[in-house]
C-alpha atoms as a PDB file:
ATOM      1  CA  UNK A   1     175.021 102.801-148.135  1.00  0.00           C
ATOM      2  CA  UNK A   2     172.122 100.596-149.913  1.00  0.00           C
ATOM      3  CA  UNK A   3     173.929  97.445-151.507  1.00  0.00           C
ATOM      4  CA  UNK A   4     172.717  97.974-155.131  1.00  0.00           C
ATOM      5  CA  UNK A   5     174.742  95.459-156.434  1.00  0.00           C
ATOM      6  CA  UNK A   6     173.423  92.374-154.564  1.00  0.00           C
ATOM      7  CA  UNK A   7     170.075  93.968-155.372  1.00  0.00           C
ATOM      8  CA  UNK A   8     170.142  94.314-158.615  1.00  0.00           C
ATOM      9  CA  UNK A   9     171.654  90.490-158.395  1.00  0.00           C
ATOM     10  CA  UNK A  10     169.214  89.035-156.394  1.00  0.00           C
ATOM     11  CA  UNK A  11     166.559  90.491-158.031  1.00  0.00           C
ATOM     12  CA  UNK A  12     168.026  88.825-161.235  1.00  0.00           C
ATOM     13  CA  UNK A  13     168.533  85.640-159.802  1.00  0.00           C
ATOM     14  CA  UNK A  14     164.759  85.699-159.145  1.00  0.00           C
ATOM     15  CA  UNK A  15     163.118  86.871-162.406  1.00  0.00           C
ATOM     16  CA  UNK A  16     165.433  84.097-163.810  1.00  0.00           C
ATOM     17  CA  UNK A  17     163.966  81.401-161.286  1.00  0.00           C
ATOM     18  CA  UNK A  18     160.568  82.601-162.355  1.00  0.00           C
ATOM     19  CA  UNK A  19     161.252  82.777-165.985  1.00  0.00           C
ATOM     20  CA  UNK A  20     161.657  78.858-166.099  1.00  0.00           C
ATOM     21  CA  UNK A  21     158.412  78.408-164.229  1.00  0.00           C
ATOM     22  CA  UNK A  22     155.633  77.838-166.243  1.00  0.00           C
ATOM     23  CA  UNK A  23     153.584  74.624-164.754  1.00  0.00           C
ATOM     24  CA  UNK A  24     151.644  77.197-162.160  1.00  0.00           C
ATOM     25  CA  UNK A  25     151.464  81.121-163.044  1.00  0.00           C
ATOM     26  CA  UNK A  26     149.581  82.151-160.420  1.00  0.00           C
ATOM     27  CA  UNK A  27     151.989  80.227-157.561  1.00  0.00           C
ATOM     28  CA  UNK A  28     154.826  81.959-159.480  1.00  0.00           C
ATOM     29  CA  UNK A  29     153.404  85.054-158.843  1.00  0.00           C
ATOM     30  CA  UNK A  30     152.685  84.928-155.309  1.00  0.00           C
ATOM     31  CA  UNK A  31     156.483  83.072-154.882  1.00  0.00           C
ATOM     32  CA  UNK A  32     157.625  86.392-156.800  1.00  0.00           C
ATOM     33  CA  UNK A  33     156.226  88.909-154.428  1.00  0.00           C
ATOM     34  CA  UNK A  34     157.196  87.091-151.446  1.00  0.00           C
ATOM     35  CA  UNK A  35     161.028  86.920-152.530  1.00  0.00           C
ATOM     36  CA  UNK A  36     160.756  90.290-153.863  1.00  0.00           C
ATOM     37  CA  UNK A  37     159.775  91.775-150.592  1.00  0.00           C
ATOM     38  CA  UNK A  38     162.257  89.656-148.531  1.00  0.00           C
ATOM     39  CA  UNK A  39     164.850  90.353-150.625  1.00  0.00           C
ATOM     40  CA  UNK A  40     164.231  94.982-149.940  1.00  0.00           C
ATOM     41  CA  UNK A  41     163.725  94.328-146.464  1.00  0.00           C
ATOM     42  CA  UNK A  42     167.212  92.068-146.132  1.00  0.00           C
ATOM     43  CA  UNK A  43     168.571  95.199-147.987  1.00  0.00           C
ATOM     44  CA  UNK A  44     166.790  97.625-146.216  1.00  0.00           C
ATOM     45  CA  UNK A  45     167.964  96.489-143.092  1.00  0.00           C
ATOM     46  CA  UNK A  46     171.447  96.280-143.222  1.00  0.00           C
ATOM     47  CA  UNK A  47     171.471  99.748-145.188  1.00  0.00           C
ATOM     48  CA  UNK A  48     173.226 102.694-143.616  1.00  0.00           C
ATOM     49  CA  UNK A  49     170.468 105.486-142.160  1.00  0.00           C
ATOM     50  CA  UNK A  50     171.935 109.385-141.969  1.00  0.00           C
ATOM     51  CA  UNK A  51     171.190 111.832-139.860  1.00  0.00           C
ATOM     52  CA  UNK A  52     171.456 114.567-136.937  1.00  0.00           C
ATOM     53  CA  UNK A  53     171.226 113.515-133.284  1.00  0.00           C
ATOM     54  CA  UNK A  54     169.968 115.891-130.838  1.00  0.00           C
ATOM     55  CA  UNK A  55     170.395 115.074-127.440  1.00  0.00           C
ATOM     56  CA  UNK A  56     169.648 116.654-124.022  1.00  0.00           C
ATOM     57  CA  UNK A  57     170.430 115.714-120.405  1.00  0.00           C
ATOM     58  CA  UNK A  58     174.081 115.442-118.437  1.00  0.00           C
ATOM     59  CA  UNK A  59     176.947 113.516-120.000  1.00  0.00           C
ATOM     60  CA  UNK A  60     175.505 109.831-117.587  1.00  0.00           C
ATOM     61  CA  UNK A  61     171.832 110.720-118.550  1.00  0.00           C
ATOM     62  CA  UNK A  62     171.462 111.273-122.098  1.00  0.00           C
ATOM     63  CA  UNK A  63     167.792 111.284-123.788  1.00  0.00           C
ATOM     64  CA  UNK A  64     167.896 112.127-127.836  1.00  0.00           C
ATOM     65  CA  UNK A  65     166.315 111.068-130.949  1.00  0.00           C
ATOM     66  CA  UNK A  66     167.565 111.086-134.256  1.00  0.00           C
ATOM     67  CA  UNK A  67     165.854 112.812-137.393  1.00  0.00           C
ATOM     68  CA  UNK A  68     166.884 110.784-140.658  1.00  0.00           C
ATOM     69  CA  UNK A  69     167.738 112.303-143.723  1.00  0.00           C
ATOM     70  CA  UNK A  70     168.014 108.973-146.005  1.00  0.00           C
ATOM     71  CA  UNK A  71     169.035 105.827-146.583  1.00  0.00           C
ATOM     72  CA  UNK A  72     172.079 105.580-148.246  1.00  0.00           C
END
């Protein structure tokens, strides 16, 4: 399950931060994007992934792959 919560926090928290900078627009901008993008991937990775496993082999020599459905 995807954290919205913390999301939608954190990406408050930073349009806040960049609200009260003003000496540099451009800087604030490229500070933005960076801590936008670290912020989905922190969420992205401890989200939840769905899916089917299909596996083939004997019970002590599995091989599989799994084919996601979402991220929750």
């Amino acid at each position: 399950m995807l954290d919205t919560a913390t999301a939608e926090t954190q990406v408050l928290a930073l349009l806040d931060e960049m609200a009260t900078r003003t000496d540099n627009p451009a800087q604030a901008r490229r500070d933005f994007a960076r801590a936008l993008v670290a912020a989905v991937a922190g969420l992205i990775r401890t989200g939840t992934v769905t899916g089917t496993v299909t596996t083939a082999g004997s019970a002590t020599a599995q091989t599989g792959s799994i084919t996601t459905s979402r991220i929750q």
